[in-house]
PDB file of N, CA and C in Angstrom:
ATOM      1  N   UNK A   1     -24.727 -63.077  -4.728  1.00  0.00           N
ATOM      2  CA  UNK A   1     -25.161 -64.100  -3.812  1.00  0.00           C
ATOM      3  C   UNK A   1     -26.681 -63.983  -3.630  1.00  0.00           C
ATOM      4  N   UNK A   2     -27.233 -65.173  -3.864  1.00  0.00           N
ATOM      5  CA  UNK A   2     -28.824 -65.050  -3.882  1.00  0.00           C
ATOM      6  C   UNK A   2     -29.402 -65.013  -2.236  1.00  0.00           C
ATOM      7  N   UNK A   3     -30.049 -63.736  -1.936  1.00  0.00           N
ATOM      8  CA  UNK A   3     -30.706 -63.741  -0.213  1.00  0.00           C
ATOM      9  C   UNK A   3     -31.893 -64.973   0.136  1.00  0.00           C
ATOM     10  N   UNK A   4     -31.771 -65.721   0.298  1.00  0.00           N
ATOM     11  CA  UNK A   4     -33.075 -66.372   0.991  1.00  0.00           C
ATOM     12  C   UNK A   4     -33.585 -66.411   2.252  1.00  0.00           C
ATOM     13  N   UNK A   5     -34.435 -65.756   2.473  1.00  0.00           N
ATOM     14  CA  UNK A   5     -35.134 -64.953   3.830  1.00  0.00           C
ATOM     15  C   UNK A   5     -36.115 -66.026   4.031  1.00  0.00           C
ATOM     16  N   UNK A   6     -36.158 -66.627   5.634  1.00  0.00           N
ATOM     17  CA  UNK A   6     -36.777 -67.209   6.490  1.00  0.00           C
ATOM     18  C   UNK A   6     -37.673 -66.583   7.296  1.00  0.00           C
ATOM     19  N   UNK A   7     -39.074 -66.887   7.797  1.00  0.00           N
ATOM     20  CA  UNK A   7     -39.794 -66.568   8.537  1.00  0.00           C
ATOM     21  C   UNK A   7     -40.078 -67.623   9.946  1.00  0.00           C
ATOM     22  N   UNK A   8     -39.666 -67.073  11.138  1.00  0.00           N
ATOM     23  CA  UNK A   8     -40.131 -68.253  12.216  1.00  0.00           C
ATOM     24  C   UNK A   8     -41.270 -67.572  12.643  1.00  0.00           C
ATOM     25  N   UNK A   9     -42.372 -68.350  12.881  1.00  0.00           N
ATOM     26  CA  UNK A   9     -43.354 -67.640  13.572  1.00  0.00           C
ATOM     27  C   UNK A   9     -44.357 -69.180  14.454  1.00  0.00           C
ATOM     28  N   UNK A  10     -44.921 -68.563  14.952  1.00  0.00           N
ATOM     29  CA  UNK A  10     -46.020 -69.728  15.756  1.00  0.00           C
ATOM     30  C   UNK A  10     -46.759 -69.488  16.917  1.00  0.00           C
ATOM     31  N   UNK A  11     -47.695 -70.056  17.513  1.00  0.00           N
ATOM     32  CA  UNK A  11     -48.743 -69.936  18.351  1.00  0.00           C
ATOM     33  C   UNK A  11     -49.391 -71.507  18.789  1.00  0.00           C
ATOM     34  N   UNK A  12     -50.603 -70.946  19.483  1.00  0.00           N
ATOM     35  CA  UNK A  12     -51.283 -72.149  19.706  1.00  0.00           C
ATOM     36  C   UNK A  12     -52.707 -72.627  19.034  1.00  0.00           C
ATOM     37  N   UNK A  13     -52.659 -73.707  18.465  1.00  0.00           N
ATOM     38  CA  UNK A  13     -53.378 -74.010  17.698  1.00  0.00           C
ATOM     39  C   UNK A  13     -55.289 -74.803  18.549  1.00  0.00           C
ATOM     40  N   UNK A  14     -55.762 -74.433  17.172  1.00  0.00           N
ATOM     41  CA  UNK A  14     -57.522 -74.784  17.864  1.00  0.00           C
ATOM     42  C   UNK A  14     -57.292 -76.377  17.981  1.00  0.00           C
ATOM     43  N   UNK A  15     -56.707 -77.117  17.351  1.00  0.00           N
ATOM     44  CA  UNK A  15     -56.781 -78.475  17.878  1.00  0.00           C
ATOM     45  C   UNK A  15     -55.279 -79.053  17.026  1.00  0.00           C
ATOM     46  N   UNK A  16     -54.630 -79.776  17.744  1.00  0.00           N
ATOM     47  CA  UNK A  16     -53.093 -80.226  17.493  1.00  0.00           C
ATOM     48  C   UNK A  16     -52.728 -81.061  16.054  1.00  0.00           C
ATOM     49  N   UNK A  17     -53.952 -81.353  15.842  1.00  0.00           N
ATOM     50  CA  UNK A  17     -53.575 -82.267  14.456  1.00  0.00           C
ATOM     51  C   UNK A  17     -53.759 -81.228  13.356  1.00  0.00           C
ATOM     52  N   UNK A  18     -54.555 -80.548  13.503  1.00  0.00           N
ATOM     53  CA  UNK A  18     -54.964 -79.144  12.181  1.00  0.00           C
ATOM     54  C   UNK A  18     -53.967 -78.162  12.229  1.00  0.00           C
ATOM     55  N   UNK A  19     -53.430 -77.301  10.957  1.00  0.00           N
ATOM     56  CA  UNK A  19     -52.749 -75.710  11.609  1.00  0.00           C
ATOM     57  C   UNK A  19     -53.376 -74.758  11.819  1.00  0.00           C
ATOM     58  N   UNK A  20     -54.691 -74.096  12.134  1.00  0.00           N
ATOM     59  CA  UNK A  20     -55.440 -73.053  12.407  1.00  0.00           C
ATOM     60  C   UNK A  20     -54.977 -72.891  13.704  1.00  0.00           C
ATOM     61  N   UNK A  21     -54.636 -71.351  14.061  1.00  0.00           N
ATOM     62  CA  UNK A  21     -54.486 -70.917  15.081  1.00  0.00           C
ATOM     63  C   UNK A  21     -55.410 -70.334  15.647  1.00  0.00           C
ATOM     64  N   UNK A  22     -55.589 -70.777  17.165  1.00  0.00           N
ATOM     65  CA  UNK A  22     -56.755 -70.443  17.893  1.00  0.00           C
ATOM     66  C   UNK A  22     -56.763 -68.728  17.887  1.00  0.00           C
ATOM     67  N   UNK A  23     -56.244 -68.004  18.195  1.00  0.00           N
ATOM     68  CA  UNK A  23     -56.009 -66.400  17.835  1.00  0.00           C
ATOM     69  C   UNK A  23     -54.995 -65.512  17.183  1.00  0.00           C
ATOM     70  N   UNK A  24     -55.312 -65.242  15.856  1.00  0.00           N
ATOM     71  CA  UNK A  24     -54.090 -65.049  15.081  1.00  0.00           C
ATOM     72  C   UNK A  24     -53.379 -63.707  15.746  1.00  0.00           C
ATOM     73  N   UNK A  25     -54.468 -63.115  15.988  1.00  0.00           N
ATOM     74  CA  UNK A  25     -53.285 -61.770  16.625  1.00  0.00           C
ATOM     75  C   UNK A  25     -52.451 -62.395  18.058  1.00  0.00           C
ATOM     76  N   UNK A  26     -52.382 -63.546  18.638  1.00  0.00           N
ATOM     77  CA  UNK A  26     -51.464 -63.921  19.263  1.00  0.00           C
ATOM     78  C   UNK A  26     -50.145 -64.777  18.909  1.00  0.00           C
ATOM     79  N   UNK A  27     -50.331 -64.355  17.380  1.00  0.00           N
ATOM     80  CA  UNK A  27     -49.017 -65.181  16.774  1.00  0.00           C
ATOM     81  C   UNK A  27     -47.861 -64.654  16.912  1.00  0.00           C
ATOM     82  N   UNK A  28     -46.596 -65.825  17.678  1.00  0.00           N
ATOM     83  CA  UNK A  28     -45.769 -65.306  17.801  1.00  0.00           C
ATOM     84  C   UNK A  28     -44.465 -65.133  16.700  1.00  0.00           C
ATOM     85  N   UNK A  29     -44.168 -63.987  16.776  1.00  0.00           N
ATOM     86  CA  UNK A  29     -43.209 -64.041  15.720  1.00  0.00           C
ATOM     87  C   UNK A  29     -41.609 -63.560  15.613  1.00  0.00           C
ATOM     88  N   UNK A  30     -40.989 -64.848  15.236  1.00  0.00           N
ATOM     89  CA  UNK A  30     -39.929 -65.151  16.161  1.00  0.00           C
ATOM     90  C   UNK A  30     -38.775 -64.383  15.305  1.00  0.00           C
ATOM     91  N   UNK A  31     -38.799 -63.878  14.293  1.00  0.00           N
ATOM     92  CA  UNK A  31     -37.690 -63.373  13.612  1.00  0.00           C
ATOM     93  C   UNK A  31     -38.128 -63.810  12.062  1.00  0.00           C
ATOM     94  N   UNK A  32     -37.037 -62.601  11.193  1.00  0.00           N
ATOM     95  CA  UNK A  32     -36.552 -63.155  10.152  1.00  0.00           C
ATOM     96  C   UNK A  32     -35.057 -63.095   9.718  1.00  0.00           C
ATOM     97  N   UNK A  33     -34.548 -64.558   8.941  1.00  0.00           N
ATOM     98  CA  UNK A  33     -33.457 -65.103   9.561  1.00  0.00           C
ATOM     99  C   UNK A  33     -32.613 -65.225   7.929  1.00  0.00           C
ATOM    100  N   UNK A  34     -31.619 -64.768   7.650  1.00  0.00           N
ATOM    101  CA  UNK A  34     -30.980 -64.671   6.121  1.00  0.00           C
ATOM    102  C   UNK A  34     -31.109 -66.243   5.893  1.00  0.00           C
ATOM    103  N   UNK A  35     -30.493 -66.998   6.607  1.00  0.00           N
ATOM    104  CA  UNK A  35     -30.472 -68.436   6.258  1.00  0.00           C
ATOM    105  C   UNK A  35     -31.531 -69.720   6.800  1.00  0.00           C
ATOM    106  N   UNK A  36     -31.697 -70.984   6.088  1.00  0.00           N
ATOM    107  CA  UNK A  36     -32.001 -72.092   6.808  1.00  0.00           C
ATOM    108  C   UNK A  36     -31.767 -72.475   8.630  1.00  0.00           C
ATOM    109  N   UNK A  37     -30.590 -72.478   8.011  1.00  0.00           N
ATOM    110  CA  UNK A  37     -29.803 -73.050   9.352  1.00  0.00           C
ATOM    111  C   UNK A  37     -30.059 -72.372  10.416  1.00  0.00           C
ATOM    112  N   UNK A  38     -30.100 -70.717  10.528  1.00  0.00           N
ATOM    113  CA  UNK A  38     -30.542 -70.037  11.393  1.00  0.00           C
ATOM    114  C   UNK A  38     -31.808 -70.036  11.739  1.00  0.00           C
ATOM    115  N   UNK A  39     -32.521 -70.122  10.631  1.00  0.00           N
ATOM    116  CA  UNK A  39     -34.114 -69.970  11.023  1.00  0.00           C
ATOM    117  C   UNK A  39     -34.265 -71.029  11.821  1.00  0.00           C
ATOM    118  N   UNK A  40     -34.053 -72.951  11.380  1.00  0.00           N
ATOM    119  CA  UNK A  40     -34.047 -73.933  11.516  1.00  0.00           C
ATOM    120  C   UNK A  40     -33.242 -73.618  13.463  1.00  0.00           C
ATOM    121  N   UNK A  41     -32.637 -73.119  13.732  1.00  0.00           N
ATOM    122  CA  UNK A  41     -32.177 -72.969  15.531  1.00  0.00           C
ATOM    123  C   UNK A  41     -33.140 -72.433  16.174  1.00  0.00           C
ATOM    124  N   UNK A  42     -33.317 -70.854  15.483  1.00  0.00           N
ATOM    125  CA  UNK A  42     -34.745 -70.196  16.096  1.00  0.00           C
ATOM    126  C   UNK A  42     -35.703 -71.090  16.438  1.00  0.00           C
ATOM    127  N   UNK A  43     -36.506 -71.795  15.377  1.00  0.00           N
ATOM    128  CA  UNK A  43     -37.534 -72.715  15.505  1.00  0.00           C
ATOM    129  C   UNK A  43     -37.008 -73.571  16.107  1.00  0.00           C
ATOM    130  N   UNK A  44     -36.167 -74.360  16.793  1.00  0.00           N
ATOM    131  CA  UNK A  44     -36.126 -75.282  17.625  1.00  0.00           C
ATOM    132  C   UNK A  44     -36.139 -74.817  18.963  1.00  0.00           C
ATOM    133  N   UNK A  45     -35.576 -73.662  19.308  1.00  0.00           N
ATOM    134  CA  UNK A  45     -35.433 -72.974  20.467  1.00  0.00           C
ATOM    135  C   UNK A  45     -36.735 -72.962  20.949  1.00  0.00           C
ATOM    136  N   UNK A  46     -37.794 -72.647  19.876  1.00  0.00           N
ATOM    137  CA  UNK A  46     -38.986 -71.948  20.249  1.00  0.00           C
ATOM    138  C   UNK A  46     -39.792 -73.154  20.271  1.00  0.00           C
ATOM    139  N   UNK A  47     -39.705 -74.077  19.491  1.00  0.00           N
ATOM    140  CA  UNK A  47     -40.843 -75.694  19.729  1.00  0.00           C
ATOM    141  C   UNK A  47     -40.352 -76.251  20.940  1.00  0.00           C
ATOM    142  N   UNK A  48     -39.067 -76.125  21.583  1.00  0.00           N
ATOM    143  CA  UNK A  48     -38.230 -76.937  22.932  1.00  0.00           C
ATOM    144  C   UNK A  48     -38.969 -76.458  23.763  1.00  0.00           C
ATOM    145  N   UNK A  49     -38.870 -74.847  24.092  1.00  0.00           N
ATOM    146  CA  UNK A  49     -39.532 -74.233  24.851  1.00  0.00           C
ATOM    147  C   UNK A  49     -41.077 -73.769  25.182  1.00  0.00           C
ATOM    148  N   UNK A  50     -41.526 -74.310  24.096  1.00  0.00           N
ATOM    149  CA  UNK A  50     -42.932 -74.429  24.272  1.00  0.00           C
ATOM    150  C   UNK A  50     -43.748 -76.177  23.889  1.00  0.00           C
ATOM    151  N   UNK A  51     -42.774 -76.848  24.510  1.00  0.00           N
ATOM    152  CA  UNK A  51     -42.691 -78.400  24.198  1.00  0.00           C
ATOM    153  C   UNK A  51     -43.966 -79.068  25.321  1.00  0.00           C
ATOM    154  N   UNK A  52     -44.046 -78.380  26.241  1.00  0.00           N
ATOM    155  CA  UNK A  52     -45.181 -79.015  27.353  1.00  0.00           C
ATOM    156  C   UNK A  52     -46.509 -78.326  26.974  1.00  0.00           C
ATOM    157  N   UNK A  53     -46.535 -77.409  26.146  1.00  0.00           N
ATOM    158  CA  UNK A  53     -48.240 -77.377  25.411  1.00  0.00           C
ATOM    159  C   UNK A  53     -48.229 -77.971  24.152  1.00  0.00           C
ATOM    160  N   UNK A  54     -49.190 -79.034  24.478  1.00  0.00           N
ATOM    161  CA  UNK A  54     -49.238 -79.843  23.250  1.00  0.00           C
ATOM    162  C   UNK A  54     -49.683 -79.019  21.704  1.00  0.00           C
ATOM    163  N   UNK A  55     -50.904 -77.858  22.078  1.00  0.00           N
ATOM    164  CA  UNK A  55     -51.109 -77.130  20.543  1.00  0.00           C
ATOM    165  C   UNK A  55     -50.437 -76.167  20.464  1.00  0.00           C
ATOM    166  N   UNK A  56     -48.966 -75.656  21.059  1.00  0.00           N
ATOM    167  CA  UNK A  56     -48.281 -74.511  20.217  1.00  0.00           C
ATOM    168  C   UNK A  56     -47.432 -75.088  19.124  1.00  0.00           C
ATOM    169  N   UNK A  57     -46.945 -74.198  18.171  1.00  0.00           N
ATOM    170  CA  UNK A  57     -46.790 -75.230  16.974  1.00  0.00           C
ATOM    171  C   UNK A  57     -45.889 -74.016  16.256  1.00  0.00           C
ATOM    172  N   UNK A  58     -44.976 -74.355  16.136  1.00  0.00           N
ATOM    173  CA  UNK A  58     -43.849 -73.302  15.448  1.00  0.00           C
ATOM    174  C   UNK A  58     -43.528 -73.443  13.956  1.00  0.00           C
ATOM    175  N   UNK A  59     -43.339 -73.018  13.027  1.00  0.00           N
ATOM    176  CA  UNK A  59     -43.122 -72.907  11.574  1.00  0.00           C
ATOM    177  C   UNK A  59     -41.916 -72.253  10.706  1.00  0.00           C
ATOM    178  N   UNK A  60     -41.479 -72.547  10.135  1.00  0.00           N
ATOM    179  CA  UNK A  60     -40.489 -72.008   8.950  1.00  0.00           C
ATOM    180  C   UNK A  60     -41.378 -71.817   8.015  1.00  0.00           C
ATOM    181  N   UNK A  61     -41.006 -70.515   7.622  1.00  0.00           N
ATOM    182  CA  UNK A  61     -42.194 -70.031   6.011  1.00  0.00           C
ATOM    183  C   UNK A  61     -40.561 -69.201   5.296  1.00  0.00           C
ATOM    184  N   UNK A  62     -40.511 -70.506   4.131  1.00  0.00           N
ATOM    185  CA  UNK A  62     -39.219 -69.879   3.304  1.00  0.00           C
ATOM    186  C   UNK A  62     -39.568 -68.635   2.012  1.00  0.00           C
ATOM    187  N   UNK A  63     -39.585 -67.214   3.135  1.00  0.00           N
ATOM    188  CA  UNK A  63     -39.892 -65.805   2.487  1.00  0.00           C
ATOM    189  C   UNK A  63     -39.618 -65.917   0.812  1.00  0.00           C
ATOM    190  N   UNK A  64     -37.878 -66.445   0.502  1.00  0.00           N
ATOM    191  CA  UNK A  64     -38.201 -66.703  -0.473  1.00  0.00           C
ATOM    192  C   UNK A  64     -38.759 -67.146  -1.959  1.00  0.00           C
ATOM    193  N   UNK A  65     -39.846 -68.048  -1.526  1.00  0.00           N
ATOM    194  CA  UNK A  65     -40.110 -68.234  -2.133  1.00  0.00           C
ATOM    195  C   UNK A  65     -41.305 -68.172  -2.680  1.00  0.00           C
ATOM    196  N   UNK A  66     -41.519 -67.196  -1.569  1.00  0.00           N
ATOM    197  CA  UNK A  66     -42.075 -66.123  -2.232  1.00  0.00           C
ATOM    198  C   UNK A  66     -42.326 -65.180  -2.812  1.00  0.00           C
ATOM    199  N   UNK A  67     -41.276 -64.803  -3.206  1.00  0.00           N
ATOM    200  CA  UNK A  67     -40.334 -63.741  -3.902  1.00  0.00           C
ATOM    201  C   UNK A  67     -40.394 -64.375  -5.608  1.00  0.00           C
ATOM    202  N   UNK A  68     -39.871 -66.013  -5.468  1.00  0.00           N
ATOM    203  CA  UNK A  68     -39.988 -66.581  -6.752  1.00  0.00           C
ATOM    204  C   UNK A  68     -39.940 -68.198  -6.349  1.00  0.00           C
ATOM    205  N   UNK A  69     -41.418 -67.911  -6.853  1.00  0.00           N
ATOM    206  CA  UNK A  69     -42.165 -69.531  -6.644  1.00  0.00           C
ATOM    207  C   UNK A  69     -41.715 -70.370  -7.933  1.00  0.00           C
ATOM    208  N   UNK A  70     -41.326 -69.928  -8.861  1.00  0.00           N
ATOM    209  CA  UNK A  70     -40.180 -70.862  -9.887  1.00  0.00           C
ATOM    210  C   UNK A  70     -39.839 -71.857  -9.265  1.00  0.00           C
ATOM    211  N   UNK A  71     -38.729 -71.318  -8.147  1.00  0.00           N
ATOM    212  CA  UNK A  71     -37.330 -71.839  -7.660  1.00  0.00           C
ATOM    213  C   UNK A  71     -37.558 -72.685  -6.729  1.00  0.00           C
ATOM    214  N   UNK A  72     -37.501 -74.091  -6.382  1.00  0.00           N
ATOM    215  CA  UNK A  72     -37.675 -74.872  -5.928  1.00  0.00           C
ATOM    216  C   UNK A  72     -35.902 -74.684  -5.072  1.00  0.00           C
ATOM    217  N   UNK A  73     -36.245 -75.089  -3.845  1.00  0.00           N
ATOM    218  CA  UNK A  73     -35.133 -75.143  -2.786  1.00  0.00           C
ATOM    219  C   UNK A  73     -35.535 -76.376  -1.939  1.00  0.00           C
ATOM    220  N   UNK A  74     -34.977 -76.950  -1.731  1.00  0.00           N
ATOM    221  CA  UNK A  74     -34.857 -78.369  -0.739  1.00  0.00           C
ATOM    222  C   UNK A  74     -34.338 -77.835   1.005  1.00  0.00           C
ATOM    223  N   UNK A  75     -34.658 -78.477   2.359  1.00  0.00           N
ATOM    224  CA  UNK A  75     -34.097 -78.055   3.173  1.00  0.00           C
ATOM    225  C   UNK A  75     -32.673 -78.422   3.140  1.00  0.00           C
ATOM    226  N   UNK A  76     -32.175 -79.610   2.246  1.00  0.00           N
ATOM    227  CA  UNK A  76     -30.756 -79.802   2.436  1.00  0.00           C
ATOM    228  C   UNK A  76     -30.061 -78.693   1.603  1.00  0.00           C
ATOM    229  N   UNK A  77     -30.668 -78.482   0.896  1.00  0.00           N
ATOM    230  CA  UNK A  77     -29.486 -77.526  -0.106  1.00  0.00           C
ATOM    231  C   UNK A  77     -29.983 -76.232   0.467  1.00  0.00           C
ATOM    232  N   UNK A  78     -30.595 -76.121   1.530  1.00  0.00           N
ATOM    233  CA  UNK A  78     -30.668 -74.196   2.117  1.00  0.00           C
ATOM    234  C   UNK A  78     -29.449 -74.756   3.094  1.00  0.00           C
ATOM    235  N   UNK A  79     -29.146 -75.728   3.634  1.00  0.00           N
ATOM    236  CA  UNK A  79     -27.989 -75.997   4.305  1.00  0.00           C
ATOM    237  C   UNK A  79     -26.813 -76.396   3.880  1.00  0.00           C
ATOM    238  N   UNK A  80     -26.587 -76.712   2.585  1.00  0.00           N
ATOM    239  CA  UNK A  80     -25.683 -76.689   1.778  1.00  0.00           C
ATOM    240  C   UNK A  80     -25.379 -78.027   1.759  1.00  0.00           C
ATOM    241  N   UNK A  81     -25.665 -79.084   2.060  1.00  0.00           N
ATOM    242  CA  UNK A  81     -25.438 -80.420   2.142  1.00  0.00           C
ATOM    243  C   UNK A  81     -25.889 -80.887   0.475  1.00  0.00           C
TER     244      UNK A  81
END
């Protein structure tokens, strides 16, 4: 079974339309998650709850593929759809 490892992480950004984070050592980092689907809850939990500051800004970084940038993965097929 092939592992594909998720990264949630995020902070608040120097201005809302760009992704530069105003202080990287305040990045928060929310887990790493075997699947999509899981990572994809984490990160909603964490954009809901930080929904009234307009520059915090939460992310999925799919670990795998960094592992092997070959392999092209879609978000539907990390969810199996």
């Amino acid at each position: 079974m092939t592992q594909r490892l998720h990264l949630v992480f995020g902070g608040e950004l120097v201005d809302p339309t760009k992704n530069a984070f105003k202080n990287v050592e305040d990045i928060h980092i929310v887990g790493i998650f075997p699947d999509y689907a899981k990572a994809f809850d984490a990160w909603k939990a964490e954009a809901q709850r930080t929904v009234d500051n307009a520059h915090m800004r939460y992310y999925i970084a799919h670990l795998h593929r960094l592992r092997d940038e070959e392999t092209e993965a879609s978000p539907t097929e990390e969810l199996g759809s």
